[in-house]
Protein backbone atom coordinates (compact mmCIF):
# COMPACT_ATOMS: atom_id res chain seq x y z
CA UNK A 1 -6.52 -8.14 -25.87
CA UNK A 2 -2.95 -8.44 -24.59
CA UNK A 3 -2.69 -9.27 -20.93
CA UNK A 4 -0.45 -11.31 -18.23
CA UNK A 5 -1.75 -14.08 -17.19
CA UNK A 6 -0.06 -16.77 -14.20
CA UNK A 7 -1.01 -20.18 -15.32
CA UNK A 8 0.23 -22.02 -12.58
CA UNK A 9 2.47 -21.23 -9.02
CA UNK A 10 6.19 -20.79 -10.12
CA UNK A 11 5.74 -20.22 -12.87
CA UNK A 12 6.68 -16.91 -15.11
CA UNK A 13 3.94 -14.91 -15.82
CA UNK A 14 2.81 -15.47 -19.78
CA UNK A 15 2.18 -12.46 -21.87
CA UNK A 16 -0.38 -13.43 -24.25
CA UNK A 17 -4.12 -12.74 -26.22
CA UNK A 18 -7.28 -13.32 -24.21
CA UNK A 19 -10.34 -12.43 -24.98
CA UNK A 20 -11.93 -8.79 -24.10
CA UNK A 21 -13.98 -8.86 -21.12
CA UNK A 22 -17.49 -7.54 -21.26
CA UNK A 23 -19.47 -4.74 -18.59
CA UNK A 24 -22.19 -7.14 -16.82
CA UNK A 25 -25.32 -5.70 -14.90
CA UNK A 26 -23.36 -2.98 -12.40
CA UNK A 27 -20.07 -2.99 -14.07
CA UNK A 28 -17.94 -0.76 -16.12
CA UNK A 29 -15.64 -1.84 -18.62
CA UNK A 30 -12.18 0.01 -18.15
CA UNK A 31 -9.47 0.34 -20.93
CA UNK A 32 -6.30 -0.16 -18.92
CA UNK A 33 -3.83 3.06 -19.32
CA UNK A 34 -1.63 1.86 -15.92
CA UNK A 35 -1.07 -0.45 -13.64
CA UNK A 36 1.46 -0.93 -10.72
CA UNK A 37 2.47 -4.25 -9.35
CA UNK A 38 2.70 -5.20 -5.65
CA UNK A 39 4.25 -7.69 -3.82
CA UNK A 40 0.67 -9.69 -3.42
CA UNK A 41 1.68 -10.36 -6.92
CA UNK A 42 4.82 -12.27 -6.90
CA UNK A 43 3.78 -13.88 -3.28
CA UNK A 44 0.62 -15.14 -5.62
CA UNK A 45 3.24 -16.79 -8.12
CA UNK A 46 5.68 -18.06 -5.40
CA UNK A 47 2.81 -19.73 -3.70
CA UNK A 48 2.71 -17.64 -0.72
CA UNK A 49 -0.77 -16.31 -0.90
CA UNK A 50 -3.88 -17.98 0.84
CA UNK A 51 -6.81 -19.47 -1.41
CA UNK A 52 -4.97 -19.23 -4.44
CA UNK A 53 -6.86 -19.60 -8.17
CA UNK A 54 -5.21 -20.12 -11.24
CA UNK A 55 -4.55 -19.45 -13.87
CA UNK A 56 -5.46 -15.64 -13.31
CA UNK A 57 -4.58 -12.14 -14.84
CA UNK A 58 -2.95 -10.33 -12.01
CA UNK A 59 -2.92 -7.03 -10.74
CA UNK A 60 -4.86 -5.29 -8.42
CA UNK A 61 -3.78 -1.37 -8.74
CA UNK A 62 -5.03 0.34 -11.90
CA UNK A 63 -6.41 3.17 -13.53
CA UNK A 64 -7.83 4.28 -17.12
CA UNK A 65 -10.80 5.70 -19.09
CA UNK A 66 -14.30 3.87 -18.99
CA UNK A 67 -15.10 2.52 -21.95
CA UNK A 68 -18.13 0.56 -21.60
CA UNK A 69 -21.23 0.43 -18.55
CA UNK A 70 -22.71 -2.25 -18.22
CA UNK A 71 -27.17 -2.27 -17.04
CA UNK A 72 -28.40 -0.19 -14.44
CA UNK A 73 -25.04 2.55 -14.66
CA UNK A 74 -25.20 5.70 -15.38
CA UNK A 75 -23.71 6.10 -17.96
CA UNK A 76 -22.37 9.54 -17.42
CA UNK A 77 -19.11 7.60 -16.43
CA UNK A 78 -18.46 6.39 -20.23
CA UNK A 79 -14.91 8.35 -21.16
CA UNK A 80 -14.41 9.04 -17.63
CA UNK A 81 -10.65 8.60 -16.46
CA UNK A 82 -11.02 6.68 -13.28
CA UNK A 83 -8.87 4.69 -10.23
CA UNK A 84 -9.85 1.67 -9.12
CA UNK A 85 -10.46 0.53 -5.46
CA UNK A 86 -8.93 -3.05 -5.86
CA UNK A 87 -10.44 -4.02 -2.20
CA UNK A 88 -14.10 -5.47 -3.20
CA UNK A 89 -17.14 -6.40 -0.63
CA UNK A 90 -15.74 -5.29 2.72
CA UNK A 91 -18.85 -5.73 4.46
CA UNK A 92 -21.01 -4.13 6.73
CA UNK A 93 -18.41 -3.73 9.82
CA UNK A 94 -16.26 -1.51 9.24
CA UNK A 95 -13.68 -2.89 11.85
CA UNK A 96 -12.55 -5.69 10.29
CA UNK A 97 -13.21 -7.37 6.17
CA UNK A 98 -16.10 -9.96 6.38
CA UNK A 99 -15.96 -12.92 4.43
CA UNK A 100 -16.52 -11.91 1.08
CA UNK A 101 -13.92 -9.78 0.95
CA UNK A 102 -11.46 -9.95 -1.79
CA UNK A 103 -9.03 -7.90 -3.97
CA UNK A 104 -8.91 -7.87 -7.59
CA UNK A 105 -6.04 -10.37 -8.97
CA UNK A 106 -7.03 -12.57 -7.60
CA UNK A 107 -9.59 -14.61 -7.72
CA UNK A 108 -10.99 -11.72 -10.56
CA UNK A 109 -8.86 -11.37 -13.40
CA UNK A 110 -6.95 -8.33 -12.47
CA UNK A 111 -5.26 -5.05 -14.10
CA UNK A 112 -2.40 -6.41 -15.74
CA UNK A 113 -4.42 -6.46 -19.20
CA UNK A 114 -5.59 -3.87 -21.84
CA UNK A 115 -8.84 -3.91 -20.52
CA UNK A 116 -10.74 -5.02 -17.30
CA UNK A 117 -14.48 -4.88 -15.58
CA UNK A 118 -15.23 -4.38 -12.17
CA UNK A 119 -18.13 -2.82 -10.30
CA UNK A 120 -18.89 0.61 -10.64
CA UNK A 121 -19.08 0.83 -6.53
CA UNK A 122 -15.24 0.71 -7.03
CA UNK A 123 -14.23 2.87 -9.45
CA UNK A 124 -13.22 6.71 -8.94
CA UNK A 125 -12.48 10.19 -10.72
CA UNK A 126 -8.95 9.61 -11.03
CA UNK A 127 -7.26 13.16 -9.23
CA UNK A 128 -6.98 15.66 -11.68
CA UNK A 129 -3.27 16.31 -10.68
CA UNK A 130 -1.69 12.69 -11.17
CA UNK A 131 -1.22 11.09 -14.47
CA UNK A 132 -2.24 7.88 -15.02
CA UNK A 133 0.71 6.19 -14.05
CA UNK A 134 0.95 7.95 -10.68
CA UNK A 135 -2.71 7.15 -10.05
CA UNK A 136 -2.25 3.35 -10.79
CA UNK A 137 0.42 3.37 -7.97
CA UNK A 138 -1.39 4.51 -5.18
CA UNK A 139 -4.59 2.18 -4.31
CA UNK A 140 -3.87 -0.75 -2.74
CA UNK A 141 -0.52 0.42 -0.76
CA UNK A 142 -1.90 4.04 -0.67
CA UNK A 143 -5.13 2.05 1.50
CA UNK A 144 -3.20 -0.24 3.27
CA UNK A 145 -0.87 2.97 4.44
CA UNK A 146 -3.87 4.91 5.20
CA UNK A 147 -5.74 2.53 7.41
CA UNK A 148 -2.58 1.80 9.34
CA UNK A 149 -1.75 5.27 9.93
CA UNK A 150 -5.30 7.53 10.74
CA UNK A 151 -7.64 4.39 11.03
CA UNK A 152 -5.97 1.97 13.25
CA UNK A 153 -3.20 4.07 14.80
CA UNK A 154 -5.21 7.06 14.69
CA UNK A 155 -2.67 10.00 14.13
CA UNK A 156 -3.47 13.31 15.68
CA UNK A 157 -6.64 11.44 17.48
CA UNK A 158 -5.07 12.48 21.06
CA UNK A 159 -6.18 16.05 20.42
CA UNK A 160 -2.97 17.85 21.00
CA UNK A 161 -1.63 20.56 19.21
CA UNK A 162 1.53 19.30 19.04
CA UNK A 163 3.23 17.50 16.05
CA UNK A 164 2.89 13.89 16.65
CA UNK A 165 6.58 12.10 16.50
CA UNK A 166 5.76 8.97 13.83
CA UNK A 167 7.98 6.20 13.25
CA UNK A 168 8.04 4.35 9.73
CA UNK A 169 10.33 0.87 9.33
CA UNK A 170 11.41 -0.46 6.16
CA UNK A 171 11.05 2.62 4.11
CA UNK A 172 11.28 1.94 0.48
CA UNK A 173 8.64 -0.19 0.26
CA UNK A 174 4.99 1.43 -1.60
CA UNK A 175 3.15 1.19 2.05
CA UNK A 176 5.95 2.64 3.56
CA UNK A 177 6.56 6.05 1.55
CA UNK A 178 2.69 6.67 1.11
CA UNK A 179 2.88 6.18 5.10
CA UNK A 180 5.22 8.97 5.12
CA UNK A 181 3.90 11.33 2.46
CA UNK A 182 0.28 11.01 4.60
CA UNK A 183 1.97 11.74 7.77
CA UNK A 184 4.21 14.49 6.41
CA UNK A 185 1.18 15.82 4.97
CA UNK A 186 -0.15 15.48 8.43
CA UNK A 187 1.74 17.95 9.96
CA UNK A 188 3.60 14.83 11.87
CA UNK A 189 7.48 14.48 12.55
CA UNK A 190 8.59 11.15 10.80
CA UNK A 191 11.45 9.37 11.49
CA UNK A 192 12.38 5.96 9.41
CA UNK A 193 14.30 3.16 9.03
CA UNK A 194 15.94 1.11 6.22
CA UNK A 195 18.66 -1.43 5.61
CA UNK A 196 19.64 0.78 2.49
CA UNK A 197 21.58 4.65 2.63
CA UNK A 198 19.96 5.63 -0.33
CA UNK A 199 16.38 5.01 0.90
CA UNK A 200 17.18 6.88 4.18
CA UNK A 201 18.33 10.01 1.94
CA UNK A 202 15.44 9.09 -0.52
CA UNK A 203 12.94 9.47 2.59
CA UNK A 204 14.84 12.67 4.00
CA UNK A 205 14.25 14.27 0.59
CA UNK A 206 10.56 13.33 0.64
CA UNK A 207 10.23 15.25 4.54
CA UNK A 208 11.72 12.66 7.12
CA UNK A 209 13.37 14.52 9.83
CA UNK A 210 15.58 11.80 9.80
CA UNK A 211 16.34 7.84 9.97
CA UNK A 212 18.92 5.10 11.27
CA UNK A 213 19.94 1.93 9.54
CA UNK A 214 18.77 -1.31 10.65
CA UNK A 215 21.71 -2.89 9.79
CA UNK A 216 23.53 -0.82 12.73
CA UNK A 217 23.91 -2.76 16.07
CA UNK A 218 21.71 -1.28 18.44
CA UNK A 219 19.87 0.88 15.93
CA UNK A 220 17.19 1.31 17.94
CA UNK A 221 19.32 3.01 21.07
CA UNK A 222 21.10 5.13 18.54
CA UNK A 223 17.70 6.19 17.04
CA UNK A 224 16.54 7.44 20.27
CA UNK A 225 20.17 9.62 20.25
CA UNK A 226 19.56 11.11 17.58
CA UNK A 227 16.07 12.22 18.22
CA UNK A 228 17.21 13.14 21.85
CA UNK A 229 15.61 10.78 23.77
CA UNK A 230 13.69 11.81 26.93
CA UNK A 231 9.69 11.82 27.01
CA UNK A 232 9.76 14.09 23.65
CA UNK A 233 12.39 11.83 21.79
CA UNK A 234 10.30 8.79 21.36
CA UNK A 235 7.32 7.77 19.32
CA UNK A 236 3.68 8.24 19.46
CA UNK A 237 3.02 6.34 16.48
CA UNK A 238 4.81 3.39 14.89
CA UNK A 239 4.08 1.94 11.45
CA UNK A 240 5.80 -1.35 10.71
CA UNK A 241 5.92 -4.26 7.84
CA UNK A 242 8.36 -6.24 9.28
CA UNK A 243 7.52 -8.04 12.68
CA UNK A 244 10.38 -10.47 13.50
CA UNK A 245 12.64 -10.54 16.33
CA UNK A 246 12.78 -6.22 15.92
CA UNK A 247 9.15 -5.70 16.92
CA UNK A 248 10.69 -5.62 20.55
CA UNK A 249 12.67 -2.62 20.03
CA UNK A 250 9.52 -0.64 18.43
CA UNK A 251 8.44 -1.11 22.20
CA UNK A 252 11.69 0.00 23.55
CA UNK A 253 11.18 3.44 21.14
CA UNK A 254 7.47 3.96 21.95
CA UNK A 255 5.71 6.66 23.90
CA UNK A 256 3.79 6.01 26.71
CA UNK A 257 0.51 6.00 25.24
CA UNK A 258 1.55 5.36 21.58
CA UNK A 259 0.27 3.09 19.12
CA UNK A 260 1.85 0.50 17.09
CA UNK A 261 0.62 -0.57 14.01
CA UNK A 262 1.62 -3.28 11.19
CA UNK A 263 0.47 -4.71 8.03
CA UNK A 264 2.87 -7.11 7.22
CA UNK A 265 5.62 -9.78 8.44
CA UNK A 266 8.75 -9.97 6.16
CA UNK A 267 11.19 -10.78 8.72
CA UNK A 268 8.79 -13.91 10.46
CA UNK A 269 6.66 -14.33 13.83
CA UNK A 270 6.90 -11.51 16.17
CA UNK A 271 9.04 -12.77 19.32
CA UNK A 272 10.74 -11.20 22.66
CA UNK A 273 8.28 -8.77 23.22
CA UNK A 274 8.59 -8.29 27.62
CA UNK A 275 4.44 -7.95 28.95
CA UNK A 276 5.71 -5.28 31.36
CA UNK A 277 7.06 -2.76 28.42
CA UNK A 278 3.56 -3.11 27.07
CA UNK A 279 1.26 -2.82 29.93
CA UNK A 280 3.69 -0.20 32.03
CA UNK A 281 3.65 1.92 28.98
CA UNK A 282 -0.22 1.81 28.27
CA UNK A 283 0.93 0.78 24.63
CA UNK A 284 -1.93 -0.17 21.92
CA UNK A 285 -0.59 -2.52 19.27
CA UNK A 286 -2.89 -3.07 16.49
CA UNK A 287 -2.93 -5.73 13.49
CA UNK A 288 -4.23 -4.51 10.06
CA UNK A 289 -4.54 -5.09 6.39
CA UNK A 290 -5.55 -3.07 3.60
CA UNK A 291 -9.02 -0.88 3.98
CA UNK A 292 -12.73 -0.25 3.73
CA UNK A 293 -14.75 1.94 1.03
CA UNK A 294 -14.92 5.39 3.50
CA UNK A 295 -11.44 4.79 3.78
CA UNK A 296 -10.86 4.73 0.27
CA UNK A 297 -12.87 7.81 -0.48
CA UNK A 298 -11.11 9.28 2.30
CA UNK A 299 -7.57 8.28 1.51
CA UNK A 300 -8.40 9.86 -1.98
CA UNK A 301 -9.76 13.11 -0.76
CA UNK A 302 -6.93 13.39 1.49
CA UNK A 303 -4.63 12.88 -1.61
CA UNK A 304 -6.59 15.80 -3.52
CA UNK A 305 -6.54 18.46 -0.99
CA UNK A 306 -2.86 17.80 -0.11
CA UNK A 307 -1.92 17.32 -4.09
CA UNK A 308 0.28 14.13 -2.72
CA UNK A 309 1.98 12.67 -5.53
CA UNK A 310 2.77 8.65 -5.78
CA UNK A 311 6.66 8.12 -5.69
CA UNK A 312 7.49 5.96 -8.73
CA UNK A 313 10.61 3.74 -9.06
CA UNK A 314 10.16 2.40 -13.01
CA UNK A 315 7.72 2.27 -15.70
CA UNK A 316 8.09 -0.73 -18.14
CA UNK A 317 5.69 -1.90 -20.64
CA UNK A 318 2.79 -4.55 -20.03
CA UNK A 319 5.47 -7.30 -22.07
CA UNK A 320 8.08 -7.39 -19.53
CA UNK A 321 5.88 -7.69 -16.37
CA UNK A 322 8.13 -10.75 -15.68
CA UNK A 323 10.86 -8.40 -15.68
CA UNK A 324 9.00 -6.13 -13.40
CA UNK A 325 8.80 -8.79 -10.65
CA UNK A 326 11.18 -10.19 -10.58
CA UNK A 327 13.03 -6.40 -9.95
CA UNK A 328 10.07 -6.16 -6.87
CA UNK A 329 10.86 -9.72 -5.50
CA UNK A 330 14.61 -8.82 -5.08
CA UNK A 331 13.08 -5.84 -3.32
CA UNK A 332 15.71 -2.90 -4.79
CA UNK A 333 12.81 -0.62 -5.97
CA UNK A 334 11.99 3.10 -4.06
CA UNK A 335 8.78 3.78 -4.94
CA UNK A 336 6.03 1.72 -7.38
CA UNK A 337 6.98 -0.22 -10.63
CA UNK A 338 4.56 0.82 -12.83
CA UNK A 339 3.40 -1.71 -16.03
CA UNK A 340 2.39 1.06 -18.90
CA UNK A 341 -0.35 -0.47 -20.77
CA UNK A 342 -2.20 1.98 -23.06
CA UNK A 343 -0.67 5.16 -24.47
């Protein structure tokens, strides 16, 4: 089978044959229609990534038809067009990953091949409304998003009836929009930010209320302008990738009350943060990073009965994956860049 495989760090991805993979006791075999790259993937070639080994077919997001179970499943799930939960043996606390956690890519050959097996605990119906493409875009950001937003920062957990005011940084990103399609979905008000015009007209289209370059001096005081400022203006609930010196003025913009969460740190250590802002404002500021099973299954069901669709930047074919990240590392994409595999 034809797959992309990373023989060593810095090096380009290889597009070669390997041989097909098999279903062992508790697996399916899945023929590969989609996949969508993330940046795990080119931090994984650059060296960036923890525990890193290689060589190793990439790719964590995926979907296609079961081809093959392997003993002891049902095999009811043969021809069934699944999505697959890249975010393997959580653990029993559902708090934080234990220490067999591990998402496929990485060590496991990943979905960045014509065919791969993993365990039939983490495959799903793929959602009758999303192609294949659009369903190989959404697990591991579309998890990572979710957690952030109803798990950790718990949206709509204060009980009133009142839209929540959400703020999302860096939109553009795959975490970032699904962020904002869940909280739009929500019944939230979301408000973003982005170095880029485009993206801030991108995210208005896709039901921002409205946004403020980064770029700006004082961004976040002009922010709070525009929303009006007072008790109303600022933000119950903060979503962030970014960390850096900027974390401060998520402080500056939250509630009283509200709750900051991130899942990444693109712009370094977090740094001038003042205690008082923090403890005067009763702020929670939580750390977080991809997702459980029930969030999964939940993050999936929410898609369904909202008929959310994945926002997708570019589909290439599996042969110029290289291409493909090197388009994500420069970081000009809106949306997911898909890798169509199987036709």
């Amino acid at each position: 089978m034809k797959a992309i495989l990373l023989p060593e760090k810095h090096q380009p991805v290889q597009y070669i044959d390997v041989p097909k993979p098999s279903a062992g006791s508790g697996e399916v075999l899945i023929k590969v229609q989609a996949a969508a790259l993330n940046h795990r993937d080119v931090f994984i070639q650059q060296g960036l990534y923890p525990k890193i080994k290689l060589p190793v077919i990439l790719g964590s997001d995926g979907s296609g038809i079961v081809e093959e179970v392997g003993e002891g499943v049902d095999p009811v799930w043969r021809g069934q067009a699944v999505i697959i939960n890249p975010g393997m043996g959580w653990g029993d606390n559902p708090r934080f990953d234990g220490p067999d956690f591990r998402i496929l890519g990485m060590p496991e050959n990943g979905t960045f091949a014509e065919y791969v097996t993993v365990g039939v605990n983490y495959i799903h119906h793929k959602p009758n409304h999303l192609s294949f493409e659009q369903a190989a875009a959404l697990p591991l950001t579309g998890l990572t998003a979710w957690r952030a937003l109803m798990t950790r920062a718990r949206l709509h957990a204060d009980g009133n009836n009142a839209p929540e005011k959400v703020l999302i940084t860096g939109i553009g990103g795959g975490a970032a929009l699904f962020a904002l399609q869940f909280a739009v979905a929500a019944g939230a008000e979301v408000w973003v930010t982005s170095g880029s015009e485009e993206k801030l007209e991108k995210a208005k289209a896709l039901g921002a209320t409205g946004g403020i370059n980064y770029h700006e001096a004082d961004w976040h005081k002009a922010l709070l302008a525009q929303t009006g400022g007072g008790r109303s203006g600022y933000f119950d609930v903060i979503i962030d990738s970014a960390g850096g010196a900027a974390f401060a003025k998520l402080i500056d913009v939250a509630a009283p009350g509200g709750r900051i969460a991130f899942y990444g740190g693109t712009t370094g250590n977090i740094t001038d943060i003042v205690p008082a802002k923090v403890f005067f404002k009763q702020l929670s500021i939580f750390g977080s990073t991809m997702g459980n099973e029930r969030e999964f299954a939940d993050m999936l069901a929410f898609v369904i009965d909202k008929q959310i669709v994945p926002i997708i930047d570019e589909i290439m074919p599996l042969r110029d994956a290289n291409q493909a990240m090197q388009k994500m590392d420069a970081g000009k994409q809106t949306g997911k860049i898909i890798l169509q595999i199987s036709q």
